[in-house]
PDB file of N, CA and C in Angstrom:
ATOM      1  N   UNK A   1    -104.723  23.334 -87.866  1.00  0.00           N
ATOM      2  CA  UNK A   1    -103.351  23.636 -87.542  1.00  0.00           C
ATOM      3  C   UNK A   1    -102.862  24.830 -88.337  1.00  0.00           C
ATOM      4  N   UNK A   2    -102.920  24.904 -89.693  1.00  0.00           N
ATOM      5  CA  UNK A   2    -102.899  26.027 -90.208  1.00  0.00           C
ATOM      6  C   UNK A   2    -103.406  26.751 -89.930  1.00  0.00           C
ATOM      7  N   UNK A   3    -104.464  27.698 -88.998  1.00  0.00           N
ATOM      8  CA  UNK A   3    -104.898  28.609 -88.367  1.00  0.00           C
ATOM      9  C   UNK A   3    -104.134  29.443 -87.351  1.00  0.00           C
ATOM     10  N   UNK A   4    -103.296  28.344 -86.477  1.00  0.00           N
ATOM     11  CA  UNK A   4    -102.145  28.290 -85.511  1.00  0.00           C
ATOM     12  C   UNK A   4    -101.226  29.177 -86.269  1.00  0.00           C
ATOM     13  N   UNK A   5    -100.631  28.523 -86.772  1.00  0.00           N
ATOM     14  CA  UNK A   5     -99.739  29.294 -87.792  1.00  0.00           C
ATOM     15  C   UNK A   5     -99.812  30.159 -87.937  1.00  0.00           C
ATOM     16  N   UNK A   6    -100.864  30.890 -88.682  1.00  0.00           N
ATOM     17  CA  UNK A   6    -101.034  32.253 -88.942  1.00  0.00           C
ATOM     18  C   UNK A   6    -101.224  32.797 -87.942  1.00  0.00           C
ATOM     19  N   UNK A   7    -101.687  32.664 -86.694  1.00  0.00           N
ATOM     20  CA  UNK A   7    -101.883  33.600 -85.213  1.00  0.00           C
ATOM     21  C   UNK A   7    -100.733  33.971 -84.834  1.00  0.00           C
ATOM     22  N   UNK A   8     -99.170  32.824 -85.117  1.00  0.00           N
ATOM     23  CA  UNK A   8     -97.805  33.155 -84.459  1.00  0.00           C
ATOM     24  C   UNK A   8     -97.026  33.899 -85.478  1.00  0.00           C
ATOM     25  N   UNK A   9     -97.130  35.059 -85.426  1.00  0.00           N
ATOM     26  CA  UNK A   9     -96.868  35.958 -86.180  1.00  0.00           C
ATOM     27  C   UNK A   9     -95.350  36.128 -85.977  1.00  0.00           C
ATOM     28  N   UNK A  10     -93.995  36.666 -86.692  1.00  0.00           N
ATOM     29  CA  UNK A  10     -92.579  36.940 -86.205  1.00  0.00           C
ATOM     30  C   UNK A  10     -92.700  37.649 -85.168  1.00  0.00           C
ATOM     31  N   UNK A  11     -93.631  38.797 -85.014  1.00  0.00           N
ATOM     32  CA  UNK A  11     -93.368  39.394 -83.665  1.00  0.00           C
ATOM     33  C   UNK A  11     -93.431  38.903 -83.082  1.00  0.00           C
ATOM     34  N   UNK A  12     -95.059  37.977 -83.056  1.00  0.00           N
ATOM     35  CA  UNK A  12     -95.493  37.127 -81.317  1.00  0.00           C
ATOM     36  C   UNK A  12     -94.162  36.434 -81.448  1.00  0.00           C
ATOM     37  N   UNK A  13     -93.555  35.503 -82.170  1.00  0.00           N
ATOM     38  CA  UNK A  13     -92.376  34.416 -81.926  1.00  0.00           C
ATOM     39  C   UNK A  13     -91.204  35.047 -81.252  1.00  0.00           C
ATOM     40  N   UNK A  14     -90.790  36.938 -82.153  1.00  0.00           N
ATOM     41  CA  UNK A  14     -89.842  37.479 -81.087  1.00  0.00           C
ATOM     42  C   UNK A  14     -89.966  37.248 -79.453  1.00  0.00           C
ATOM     43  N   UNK A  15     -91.751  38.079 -79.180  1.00  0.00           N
ATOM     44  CA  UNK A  15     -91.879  38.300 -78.423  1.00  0.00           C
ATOM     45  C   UNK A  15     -91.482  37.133 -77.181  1.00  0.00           C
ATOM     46  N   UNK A  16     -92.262  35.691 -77.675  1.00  0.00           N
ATOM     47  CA  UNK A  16     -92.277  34.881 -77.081  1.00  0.00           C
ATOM     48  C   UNK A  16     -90.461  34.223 -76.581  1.00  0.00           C
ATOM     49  N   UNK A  17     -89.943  34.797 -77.759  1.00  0.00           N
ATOM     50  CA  UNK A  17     -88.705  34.256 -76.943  1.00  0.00           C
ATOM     51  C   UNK A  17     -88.067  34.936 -76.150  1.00  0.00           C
ATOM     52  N   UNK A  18     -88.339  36.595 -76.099  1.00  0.00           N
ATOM     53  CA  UNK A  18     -87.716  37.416 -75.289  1.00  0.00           C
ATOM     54  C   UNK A  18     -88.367  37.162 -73.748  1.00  0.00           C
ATOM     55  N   UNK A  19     -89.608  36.589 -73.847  1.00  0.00           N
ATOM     56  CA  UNK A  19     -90.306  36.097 -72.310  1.00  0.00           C
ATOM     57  C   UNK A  19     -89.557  35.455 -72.043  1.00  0.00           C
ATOM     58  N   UNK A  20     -89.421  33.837 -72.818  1.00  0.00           N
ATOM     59  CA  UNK A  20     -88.598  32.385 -72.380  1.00  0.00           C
ATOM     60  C   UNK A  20     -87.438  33.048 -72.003  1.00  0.00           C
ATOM     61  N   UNK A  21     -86.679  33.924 -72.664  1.00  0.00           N
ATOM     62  CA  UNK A  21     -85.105  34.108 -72.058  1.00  0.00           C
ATOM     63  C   UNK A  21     -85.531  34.553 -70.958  1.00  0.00           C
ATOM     64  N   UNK A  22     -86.694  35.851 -70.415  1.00  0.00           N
ATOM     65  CA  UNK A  22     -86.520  36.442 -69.165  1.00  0.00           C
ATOM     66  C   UNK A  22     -86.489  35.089 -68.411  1.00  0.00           C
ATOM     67  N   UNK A  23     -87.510  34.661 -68.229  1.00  0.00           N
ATOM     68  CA  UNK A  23     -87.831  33.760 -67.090  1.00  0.00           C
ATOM     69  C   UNK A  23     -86.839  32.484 -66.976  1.00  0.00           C
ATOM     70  N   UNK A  24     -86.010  32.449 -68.126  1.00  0.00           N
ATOM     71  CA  UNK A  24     -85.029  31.689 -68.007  1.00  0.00           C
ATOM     72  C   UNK A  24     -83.951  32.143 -66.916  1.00  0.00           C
ATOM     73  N   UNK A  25     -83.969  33.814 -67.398  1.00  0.00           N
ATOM     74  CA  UNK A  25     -82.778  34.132 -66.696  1.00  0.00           C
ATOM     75  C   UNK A  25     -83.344  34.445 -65.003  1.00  0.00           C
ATOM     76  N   UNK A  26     -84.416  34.755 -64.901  1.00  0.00           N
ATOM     77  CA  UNK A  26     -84.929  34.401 -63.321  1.00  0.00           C
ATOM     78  C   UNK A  26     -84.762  32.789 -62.762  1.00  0.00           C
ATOM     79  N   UNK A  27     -84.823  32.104 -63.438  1.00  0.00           N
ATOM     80  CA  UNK A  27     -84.401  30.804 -62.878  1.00  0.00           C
ATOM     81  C   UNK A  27     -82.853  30.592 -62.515  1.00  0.00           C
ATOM     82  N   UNK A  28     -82.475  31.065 -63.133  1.00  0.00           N
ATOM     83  CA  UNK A  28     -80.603  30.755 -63.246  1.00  0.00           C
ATOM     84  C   UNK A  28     -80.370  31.815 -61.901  1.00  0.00           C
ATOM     85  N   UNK A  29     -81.193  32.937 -61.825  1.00  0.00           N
ATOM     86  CA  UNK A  29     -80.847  33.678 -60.698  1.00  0.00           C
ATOM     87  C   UNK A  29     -81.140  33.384 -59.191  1.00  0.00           C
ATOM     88  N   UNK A  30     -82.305  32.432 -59.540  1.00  0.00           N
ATOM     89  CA  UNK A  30     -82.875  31.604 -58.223  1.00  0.00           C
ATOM     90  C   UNK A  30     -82.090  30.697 -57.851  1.00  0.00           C
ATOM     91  N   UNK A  31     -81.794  29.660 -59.053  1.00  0.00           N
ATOM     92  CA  UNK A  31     -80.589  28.611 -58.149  1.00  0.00           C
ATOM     93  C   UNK A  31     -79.343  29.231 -57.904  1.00  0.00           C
ATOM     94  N   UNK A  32     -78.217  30.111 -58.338  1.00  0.00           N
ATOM     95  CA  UNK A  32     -77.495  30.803 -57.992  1.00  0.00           C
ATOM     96  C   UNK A  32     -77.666  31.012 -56.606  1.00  0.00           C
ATOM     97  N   UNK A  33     -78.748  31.648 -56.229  1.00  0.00           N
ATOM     98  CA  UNK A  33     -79.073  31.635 -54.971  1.00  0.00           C
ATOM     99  C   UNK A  33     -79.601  30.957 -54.098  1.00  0.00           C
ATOM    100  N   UNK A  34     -79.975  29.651 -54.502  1.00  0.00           N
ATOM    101  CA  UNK A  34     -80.330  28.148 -53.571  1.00  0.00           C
ATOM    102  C   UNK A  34     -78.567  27.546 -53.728  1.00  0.00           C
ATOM    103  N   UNK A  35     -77.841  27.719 -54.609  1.00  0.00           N
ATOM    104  CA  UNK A  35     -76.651  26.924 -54.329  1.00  0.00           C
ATOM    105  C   UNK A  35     -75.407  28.019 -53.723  1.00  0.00           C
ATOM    106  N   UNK A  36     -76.306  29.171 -53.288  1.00  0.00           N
ATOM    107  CA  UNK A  36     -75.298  29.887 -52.168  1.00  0.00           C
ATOM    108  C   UNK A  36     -75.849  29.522 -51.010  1.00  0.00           C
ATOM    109  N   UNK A  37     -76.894  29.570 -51.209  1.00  0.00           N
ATOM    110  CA  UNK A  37     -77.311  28.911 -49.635  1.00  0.00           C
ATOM    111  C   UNK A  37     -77.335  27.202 -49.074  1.00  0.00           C
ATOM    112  N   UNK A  38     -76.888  26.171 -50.010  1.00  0.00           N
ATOM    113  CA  UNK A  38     -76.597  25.121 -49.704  1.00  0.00           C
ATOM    114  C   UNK A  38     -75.117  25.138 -49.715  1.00  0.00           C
ATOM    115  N   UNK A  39     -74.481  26.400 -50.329  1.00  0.00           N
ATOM    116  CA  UNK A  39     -73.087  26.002 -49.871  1.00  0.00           C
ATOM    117  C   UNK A  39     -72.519  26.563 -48.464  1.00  0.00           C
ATOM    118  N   UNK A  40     -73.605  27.640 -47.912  1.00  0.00           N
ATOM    119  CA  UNK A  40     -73.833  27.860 -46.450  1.00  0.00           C
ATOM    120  C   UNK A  40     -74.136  27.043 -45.656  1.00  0.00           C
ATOM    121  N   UNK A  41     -74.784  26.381 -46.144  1.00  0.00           N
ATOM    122  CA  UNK A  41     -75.281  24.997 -45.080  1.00  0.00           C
ATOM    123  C   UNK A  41     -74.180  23.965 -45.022  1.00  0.00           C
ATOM    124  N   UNK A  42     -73.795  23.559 -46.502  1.00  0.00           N
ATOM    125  CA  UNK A  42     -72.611  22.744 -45.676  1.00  0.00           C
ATOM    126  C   UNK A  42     -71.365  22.965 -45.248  1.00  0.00           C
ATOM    127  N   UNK A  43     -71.211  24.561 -45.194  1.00  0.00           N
ATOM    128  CA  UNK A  43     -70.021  24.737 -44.447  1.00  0.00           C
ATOM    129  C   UNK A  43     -70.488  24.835 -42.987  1.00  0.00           C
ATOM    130  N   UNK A  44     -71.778  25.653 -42.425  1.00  0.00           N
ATOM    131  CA  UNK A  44     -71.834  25.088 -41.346  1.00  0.00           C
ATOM    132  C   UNK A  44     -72.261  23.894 -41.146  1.00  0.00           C
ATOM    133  N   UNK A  45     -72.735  22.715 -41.664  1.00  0.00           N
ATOM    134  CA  UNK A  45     -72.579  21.397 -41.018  1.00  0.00           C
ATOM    135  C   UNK A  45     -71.321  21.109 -40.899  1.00  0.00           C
ATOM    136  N   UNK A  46     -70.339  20.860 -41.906  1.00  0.00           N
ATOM    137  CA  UNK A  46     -69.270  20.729 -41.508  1.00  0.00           C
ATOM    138  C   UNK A  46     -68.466  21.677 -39.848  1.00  0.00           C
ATOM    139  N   UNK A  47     -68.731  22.810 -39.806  1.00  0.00           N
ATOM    140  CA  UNK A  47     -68.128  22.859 -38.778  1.00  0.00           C
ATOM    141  C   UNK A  47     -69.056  22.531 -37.452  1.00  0.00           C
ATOM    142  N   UNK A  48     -70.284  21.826 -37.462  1.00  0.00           N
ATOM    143  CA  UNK A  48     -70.919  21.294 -36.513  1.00  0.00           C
ATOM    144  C   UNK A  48     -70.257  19.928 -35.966  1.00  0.00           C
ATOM    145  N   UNK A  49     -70.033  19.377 -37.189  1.00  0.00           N
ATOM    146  CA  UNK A  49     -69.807  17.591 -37.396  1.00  0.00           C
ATOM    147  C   UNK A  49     -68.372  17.980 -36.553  1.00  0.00           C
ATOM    148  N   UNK A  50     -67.483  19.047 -37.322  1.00  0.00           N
ATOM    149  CA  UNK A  50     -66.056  19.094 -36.405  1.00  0.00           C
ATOM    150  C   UNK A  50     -66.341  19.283 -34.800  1.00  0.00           C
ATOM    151  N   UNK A  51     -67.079  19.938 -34.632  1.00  0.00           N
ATOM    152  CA  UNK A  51     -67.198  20.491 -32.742  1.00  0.00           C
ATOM    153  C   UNK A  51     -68.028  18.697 -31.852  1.00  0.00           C
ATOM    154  N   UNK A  52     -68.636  18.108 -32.557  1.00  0.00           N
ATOM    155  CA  UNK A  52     -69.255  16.957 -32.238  1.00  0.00           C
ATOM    156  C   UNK A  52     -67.896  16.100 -32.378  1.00  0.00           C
ATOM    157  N   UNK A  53     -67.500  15.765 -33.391  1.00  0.00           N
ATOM    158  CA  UNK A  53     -66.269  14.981 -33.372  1.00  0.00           C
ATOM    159  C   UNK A  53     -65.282  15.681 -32.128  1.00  0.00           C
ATOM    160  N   UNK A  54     -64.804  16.686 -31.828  1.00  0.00           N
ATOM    161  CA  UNK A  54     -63.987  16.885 -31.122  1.00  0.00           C
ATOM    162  C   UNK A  54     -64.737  16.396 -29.937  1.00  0.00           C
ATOM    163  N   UNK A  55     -65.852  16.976 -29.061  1.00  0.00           N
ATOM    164  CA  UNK A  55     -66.368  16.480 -27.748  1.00  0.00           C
ATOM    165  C   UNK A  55     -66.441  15.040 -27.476  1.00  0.00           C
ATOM    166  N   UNK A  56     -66.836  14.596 -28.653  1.00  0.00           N
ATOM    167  CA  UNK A  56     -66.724  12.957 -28.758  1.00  0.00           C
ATOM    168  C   UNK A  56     -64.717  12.760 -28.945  1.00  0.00           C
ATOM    169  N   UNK A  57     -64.026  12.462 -29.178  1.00  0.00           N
ATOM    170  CA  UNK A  57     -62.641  12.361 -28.767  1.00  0.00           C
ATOM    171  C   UNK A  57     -62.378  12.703 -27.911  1.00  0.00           C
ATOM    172  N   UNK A  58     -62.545  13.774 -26.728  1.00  0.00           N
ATOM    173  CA  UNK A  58     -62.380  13.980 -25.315  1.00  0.00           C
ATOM    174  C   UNK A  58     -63.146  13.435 -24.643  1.00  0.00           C
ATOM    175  N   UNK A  59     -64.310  12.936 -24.981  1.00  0.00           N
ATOM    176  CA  UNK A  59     -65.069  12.421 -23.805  1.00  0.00           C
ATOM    177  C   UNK A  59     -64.223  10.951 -24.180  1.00  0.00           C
ATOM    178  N   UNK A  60     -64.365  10.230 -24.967  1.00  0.00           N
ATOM    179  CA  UNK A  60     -63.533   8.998 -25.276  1.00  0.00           C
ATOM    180  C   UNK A  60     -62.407   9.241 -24.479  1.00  0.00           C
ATOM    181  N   UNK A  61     -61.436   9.798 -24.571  1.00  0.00           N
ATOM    182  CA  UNK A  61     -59.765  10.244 -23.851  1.00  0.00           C
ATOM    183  C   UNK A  61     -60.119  10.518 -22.178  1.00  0.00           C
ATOM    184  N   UNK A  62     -61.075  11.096 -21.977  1.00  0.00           N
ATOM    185  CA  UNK A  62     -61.394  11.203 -20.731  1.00  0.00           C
ATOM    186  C   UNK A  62     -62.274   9.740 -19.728  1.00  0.00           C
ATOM    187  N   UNK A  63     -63.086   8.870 -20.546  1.00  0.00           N
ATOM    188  CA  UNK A  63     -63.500   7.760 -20.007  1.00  0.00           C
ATOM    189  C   UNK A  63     -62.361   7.205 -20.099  1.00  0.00           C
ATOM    190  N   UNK A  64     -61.518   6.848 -21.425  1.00  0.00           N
ATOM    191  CA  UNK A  64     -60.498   6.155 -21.369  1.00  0.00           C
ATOM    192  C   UNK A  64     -59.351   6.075 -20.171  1.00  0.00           C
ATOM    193  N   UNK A  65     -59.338   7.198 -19.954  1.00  0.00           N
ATOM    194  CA  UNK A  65     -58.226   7.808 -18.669  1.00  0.00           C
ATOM    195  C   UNK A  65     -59.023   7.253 -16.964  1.00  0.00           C
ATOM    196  N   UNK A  66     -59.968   7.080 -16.852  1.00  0.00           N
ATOM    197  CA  UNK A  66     -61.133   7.401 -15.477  1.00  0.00           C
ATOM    198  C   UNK A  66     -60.784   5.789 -16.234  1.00  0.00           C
ATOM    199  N   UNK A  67     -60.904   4.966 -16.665  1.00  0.00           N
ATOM    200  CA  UNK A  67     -61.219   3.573 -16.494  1.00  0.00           C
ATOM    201  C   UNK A  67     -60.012   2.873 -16.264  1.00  0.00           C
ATOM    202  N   UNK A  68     -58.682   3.509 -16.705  1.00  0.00           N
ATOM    203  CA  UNK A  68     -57.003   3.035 -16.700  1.00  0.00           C
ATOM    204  C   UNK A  68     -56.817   3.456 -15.192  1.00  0.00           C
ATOM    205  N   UNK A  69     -57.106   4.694 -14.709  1.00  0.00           N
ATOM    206  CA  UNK A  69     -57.387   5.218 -13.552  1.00  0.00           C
ATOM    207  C   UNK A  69     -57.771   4.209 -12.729  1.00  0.00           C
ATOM    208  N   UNK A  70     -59.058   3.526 -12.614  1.00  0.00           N
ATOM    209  CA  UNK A  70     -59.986   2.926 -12.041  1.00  0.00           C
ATOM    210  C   UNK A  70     -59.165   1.622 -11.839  1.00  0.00           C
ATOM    211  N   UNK A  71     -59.130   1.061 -12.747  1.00  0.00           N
ATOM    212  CA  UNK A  71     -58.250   0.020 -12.963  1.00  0.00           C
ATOM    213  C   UNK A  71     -56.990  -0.033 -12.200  1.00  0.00           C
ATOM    214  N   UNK A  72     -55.951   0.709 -12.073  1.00  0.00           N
ATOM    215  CA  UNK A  72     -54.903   0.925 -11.571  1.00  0.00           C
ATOM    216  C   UNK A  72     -54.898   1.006  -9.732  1.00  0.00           C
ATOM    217  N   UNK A  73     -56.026   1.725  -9.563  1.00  0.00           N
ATOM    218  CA  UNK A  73     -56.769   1.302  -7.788  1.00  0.00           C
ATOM    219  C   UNK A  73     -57.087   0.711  -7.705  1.00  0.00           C
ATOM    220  N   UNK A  74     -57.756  -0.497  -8.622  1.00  0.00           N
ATOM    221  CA  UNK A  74     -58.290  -1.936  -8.179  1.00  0.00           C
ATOM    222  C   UNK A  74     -56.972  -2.957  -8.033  1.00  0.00           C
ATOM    223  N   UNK A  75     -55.954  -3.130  -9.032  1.00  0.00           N
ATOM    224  CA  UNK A  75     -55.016  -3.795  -8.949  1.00  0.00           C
ATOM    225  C   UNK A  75     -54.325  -3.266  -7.707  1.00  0.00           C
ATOM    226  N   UNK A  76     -54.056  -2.024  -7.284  1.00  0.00           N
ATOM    227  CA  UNK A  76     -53.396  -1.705  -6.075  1.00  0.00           C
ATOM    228  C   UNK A  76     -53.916  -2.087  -5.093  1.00  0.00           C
ATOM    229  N   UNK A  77     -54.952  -1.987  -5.026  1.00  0.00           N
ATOM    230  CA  UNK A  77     -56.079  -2.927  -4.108  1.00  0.00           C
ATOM    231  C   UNK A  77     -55.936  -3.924  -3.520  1.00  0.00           C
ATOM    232  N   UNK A  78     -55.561  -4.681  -4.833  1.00  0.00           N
ATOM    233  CA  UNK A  78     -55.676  -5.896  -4.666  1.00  0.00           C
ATOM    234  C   UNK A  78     -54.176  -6.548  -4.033  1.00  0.00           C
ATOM    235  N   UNK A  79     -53.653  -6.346  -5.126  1.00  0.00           N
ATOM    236  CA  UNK A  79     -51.981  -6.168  -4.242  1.00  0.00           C
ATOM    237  C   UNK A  79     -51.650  -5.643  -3.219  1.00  0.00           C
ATOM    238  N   UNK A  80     -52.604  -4.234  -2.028  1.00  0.00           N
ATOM    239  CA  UNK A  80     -52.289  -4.302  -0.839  1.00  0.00           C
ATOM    240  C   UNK A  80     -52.617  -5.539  -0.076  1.00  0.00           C
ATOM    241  N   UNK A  81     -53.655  -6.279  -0.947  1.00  0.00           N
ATOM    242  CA  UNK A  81     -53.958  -7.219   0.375  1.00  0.00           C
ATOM    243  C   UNK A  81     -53.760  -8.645  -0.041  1.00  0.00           C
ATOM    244  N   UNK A  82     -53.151  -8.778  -0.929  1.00  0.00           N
ATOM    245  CA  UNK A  82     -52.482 -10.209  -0.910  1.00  0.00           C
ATOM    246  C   UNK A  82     -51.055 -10.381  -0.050  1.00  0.00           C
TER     247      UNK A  82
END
């Protein structure tokens, strides 16, 4: 172990930490840029989920209407011929 020692000289130790910071700071620059692009993604999911929710509430409002509809000619129906 004492051999170790003497190989990590102050420079190599500078050196070695001026690497660790680079590649530190390439990491911090990578997620920066994975959490711009997941905050792209969920703004468009969100406005997917909105356009699905809306078609789904009109199609609901529209069966709803076609079955009150439907309904309303059967009772008339029925009441022409009683």
């Amino acid at each position: 172990m004492h051999v170790m020692r003497e190989s990590w000289t102050d420079a190599r130790l500078d050196d070695f930490r001026v690497e660790v910071d680079r590649r530190f700071d390439e990491v911090d620059r990578r997620l920066e840029k994975v959490e711009a692009e997941i905050k792209d993604l969920r703004s468009e999911m969100k406005s997917g989920f909105e356009a699905v929710n809306k078609t789904m509430i009109n199609g609901v409002l529209i069966l709803s209407g076609s079955y009150i509809a439907g309904f309303a000619a059967l009772v008339g129906l029925v009441a022409t011929q009683i």
